[in-house]
PDB file of N, CA and C in Angstrom:
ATOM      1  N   UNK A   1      10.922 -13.091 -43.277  1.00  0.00           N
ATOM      2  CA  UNK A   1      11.968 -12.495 -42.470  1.00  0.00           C
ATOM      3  C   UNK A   1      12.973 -11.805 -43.386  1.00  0.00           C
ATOM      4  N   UNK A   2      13.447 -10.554 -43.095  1.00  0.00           N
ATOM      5  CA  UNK A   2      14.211  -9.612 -43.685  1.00  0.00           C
ATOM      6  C   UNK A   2      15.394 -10.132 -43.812  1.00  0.00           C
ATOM      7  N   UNK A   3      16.600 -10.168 -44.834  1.00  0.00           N
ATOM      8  CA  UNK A   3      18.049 -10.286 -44.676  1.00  0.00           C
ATOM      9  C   UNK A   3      18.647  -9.201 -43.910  1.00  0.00           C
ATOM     10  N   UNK A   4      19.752  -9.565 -42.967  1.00  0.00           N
ATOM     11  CA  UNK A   4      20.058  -8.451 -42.370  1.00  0.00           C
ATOM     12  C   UNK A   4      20.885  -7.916 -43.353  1.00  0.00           C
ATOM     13  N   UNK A   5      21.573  -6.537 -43.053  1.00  0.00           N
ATOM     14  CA  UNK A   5      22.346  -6.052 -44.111  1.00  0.00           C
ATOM     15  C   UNK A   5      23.970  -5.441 -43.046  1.00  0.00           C
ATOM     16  N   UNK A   6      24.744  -5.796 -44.056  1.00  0.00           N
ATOM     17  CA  UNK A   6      25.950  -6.017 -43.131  1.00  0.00           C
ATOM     18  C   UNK A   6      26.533  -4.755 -43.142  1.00  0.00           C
ATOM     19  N   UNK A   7      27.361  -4.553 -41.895  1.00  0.00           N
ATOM     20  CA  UNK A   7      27.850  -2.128 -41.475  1.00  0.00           C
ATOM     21  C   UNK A   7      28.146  -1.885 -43.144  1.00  0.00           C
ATOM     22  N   UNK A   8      28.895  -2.456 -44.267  1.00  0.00           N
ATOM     23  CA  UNK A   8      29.244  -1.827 -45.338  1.00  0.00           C
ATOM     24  C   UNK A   8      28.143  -2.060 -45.841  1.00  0.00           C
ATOM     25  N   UNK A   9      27.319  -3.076 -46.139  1.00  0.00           N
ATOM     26  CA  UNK A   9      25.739  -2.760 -47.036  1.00  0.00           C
ATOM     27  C   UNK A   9      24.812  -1.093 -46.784  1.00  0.00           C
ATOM     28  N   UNK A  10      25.183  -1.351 -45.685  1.00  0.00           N
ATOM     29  CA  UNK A  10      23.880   0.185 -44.832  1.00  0.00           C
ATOM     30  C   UNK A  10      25.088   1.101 -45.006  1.00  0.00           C
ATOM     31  N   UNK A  11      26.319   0.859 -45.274  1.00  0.00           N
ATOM     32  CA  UNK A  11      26.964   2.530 -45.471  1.00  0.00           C
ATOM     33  C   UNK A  11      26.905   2.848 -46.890  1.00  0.00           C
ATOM     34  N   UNK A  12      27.002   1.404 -48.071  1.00  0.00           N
ATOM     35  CA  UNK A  12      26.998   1.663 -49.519  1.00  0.00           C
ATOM     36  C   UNK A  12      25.149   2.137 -49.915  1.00  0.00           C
ATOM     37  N   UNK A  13      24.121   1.531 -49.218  1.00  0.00           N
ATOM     38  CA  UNK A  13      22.881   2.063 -49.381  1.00  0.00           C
ATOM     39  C   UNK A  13      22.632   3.268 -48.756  1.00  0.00           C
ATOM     40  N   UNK A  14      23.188   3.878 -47.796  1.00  0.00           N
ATOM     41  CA  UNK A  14      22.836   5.063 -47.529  1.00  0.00           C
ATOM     42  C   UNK A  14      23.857   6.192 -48.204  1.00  0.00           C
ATOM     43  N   UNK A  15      24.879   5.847 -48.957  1.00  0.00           N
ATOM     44  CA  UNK A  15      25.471   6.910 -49.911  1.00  0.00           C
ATOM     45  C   UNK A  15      25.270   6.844 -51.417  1.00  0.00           C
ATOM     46  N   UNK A  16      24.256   6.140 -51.786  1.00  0.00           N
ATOM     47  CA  UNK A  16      23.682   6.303 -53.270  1.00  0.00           C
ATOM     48  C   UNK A  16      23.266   7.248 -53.448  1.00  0.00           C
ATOM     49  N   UNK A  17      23.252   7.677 -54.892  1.00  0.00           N
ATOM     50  CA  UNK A  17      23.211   8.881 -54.708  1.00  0.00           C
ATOM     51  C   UNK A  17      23.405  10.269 -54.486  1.00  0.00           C
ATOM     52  N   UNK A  18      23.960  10.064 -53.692  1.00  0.00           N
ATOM     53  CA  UNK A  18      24.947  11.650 -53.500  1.00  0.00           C
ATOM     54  C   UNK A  18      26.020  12.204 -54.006  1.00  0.00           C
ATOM     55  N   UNK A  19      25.920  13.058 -54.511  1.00  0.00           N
ATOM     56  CA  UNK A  19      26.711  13.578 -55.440  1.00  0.00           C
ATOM     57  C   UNK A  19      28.176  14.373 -54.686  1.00  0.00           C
ATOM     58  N   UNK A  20      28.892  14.647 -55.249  1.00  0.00           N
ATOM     59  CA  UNK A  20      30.576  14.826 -54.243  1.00  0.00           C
ATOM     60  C   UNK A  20      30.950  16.360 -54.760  1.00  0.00           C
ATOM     61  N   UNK A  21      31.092  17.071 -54.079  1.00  0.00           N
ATOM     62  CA  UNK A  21      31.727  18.244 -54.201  1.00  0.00           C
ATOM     63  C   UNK A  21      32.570  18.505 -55.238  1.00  0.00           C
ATOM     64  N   UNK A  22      32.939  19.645 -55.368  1.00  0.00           N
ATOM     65  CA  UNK A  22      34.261  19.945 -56.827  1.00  0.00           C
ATOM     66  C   UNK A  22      35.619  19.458 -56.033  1.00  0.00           C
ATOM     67  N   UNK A  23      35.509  19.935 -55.020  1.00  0.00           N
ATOM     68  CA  UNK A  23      36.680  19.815 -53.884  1.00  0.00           C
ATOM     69  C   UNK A  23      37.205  18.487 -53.822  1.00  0.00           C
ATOM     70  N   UNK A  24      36.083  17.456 -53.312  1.00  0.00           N
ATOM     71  CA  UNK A  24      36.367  16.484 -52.940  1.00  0.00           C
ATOM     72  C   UNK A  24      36.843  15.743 -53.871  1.00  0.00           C
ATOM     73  N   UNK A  25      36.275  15.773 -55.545  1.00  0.00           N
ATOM     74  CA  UNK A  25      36.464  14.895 -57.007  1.00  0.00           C
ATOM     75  C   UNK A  25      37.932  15.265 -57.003  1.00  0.00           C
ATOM     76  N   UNK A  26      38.382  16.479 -56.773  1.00  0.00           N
ATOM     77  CA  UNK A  26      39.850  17.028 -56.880  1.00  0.00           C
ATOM     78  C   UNK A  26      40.808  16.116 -56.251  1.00  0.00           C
ATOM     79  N   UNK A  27      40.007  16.059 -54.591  1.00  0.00           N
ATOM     80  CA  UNK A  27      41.042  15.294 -53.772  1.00  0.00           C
ATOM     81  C   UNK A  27      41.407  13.912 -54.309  1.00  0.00           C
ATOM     82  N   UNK A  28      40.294  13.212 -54.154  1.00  0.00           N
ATOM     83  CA  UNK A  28      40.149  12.015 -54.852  1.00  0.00           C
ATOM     84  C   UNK A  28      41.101  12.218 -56.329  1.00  0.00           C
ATOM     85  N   UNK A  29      41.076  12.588 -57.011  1.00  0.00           N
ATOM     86  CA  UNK A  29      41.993  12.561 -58.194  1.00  0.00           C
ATOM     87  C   UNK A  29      43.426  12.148 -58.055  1.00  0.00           C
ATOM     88  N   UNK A  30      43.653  13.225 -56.933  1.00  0.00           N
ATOM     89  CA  UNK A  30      45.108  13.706 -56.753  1.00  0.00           C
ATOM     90  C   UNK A  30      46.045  12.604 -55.959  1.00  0.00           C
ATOM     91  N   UNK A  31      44.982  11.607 -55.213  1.00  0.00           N
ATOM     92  CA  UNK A  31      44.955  10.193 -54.398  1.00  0.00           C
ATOM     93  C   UNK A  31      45.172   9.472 -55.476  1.00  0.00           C
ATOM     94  N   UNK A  32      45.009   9.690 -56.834  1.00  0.00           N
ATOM     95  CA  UNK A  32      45.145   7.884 -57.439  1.00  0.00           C
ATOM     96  C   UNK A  32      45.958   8.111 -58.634  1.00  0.00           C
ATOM     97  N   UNK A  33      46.478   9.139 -58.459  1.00  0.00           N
ATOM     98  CA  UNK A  33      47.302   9.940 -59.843  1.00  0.00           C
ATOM     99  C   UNK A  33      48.671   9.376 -59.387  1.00  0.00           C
ATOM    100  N   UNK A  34      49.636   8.528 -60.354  1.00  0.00           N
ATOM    101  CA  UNK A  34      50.828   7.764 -60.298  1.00  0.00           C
ATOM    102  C   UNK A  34      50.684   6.576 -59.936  1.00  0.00           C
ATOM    103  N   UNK A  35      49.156   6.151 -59.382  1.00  0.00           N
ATOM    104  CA  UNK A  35      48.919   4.264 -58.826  1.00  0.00           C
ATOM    105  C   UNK A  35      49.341   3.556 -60.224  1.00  0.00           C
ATOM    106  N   UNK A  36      50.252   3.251 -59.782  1.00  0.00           N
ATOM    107  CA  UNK A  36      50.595   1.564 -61.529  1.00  0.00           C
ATOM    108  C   UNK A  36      49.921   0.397 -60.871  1.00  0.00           C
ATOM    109  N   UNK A  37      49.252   0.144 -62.203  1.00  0.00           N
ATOM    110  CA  UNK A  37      48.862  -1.096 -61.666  1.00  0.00           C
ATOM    111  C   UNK A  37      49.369  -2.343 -62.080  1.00  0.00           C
ATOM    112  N   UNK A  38      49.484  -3.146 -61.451  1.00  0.00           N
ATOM    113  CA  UNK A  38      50.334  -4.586 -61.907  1.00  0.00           C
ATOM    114  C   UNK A  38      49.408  -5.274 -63.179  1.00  0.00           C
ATOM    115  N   UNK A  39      50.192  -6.114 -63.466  1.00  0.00           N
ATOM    116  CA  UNK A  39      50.162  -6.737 -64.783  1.00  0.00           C
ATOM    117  C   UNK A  39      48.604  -7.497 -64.427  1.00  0.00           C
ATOM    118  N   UNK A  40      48.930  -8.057 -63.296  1.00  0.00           N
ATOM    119  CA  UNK A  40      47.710  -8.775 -62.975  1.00  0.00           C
ATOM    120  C   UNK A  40      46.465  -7.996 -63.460  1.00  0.00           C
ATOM    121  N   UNK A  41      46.226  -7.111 -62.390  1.00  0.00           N
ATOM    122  CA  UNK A  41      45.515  -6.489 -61.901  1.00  0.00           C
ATOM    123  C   UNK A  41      44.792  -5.979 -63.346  1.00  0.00           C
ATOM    124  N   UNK A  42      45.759  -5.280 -64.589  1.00  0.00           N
ATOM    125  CA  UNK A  42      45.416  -5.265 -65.523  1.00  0.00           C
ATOM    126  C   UNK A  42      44.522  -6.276 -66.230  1.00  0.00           C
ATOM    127  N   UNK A  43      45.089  -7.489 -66.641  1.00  0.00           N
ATOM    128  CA  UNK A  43      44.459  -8.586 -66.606  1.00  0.00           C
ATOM    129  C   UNK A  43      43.408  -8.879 -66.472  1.00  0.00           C
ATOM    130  N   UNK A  44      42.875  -8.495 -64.892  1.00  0.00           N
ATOM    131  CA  UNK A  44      41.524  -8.258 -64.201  1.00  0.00           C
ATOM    132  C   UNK A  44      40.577  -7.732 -64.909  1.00  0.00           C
ATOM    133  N   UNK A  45      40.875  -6.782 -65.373  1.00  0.00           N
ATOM    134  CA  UNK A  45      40.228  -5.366 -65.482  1.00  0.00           C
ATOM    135  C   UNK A  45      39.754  -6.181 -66.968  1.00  0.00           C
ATOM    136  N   UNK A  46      40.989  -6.140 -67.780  1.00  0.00           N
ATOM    137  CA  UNK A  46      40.410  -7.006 -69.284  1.00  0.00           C
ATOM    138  C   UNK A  46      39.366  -7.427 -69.280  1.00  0.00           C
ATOM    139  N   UNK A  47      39.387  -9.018 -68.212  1.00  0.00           N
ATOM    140  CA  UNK A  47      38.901  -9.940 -68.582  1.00  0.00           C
ATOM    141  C   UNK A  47      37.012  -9.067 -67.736  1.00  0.00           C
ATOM    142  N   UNK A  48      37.031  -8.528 -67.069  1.00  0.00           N
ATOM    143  CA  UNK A  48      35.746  -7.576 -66.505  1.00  0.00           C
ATOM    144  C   UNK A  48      35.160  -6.999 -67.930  1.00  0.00           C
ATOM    145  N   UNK A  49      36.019  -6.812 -69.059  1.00  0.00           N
ATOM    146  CA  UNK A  49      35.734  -5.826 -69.899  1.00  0.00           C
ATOM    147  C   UNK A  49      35.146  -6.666 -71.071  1.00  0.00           C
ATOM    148  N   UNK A  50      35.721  -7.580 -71.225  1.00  0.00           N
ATOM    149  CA  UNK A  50      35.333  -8.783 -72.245  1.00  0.00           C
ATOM    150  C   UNK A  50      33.823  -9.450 -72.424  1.00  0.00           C
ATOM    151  N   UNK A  51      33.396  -9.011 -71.531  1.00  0.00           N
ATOM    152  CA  UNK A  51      31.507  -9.799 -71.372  1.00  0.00           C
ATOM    153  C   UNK A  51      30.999  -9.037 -72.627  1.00  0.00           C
ATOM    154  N   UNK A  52      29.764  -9.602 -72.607  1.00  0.00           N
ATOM    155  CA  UNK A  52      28.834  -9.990 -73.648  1.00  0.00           C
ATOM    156  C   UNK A  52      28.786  -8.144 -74.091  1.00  0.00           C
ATOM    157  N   UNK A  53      28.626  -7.261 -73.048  1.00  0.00           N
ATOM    158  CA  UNK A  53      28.301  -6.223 -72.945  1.00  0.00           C
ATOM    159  C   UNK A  53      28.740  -5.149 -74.059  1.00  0.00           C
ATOM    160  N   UNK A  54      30.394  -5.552 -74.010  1.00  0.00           N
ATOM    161  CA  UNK A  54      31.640  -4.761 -74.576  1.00  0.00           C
ATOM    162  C   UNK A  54      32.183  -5.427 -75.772  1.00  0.00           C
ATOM    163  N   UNK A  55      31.366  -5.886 -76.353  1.00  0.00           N
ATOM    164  CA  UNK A  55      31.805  -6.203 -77.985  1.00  0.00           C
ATOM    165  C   UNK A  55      32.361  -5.190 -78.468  1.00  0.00           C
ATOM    166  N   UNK A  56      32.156  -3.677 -78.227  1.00  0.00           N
ATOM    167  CA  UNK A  56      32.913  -2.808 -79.454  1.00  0.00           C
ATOM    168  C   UNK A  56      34.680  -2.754 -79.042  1.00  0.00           C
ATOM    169  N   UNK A  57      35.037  -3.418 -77.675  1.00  0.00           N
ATOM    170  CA  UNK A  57      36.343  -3.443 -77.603  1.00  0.00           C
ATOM    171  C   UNK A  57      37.364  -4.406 -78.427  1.00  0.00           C
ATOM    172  N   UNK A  58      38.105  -4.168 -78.077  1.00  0.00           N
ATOM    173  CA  UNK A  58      39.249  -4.994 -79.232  1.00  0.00           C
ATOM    174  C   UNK A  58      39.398  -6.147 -78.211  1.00  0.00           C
ATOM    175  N   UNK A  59      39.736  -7.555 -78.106  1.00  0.00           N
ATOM    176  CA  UNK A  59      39.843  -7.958 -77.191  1.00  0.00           C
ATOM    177  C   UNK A  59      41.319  -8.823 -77.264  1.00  0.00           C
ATOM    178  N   UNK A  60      42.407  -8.331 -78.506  1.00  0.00           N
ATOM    179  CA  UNK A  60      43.531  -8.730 -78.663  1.00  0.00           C
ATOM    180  C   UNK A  60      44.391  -7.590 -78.758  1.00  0.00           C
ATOM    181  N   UNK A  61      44.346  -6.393 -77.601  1.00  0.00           N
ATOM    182  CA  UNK A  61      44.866  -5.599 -77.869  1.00  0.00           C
ATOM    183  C   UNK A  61      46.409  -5.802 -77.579  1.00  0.00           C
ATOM    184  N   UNK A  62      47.802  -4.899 -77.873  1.00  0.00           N
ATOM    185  CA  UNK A  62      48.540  -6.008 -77.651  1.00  0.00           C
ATOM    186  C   UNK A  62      49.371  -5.155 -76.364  1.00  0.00           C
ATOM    187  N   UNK A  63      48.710  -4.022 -76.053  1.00  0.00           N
ATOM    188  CA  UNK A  63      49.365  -3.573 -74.695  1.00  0.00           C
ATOM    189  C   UNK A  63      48.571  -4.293 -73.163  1.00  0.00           C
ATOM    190  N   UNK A  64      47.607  -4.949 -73.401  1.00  0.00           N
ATOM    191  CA  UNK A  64      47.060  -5.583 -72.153  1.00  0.00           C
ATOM    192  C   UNK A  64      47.395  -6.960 -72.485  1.00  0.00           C
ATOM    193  N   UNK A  65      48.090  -7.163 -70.828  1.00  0.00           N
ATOM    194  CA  UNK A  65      48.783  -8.319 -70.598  1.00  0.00           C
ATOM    195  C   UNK A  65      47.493  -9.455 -71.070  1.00  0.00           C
ATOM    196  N   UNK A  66      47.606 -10.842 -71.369  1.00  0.00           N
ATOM    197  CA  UNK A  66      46.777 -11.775 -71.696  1.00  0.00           C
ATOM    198  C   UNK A  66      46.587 -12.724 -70.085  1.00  0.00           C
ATOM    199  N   UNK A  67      45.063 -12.767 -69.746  1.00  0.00           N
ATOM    200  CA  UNK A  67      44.862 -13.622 -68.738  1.00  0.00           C
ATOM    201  C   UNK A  67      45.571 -15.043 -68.905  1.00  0.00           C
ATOM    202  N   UNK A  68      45.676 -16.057 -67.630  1.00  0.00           N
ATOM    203  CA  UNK A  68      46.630 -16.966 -68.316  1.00  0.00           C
ATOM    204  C   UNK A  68      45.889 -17.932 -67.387  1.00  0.00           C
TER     205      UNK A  68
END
């Protein structure tokens, strides 16, 4: 028996793939240009960056806040 797949599974599998206009990359830009992100959130992002994967990063850099 199949897993069903939930309304955002069948909307993220049916937009693989497709590539986005010049227009649209623009819009999208112009949407996230001035977002600050909180300290946390930074944090986040670090500790995402830190896996086995991303050894060539620094991982004591001293402008990203330290997970706690």
């Amino acid at each position: 028996m199949k897993n069903k797949l939930t309304k955002n599974e069948k909307i993220s599998f049916a937009m693989k793939g497709r590539s986005l206009s010049k227009e649209h990359k623009k819009k999208l830009s112009l949407v996230k240009k001035g977002t600050i992100r909180t300290d946390l959130t930074k944090a986040k992002i670090k500790q995402t960056m830190l896996g086995d994967e991303f050894k060539f990063f620094k991982k004591d850099h001293p402008t990203v806040p330290q997970v706690e």
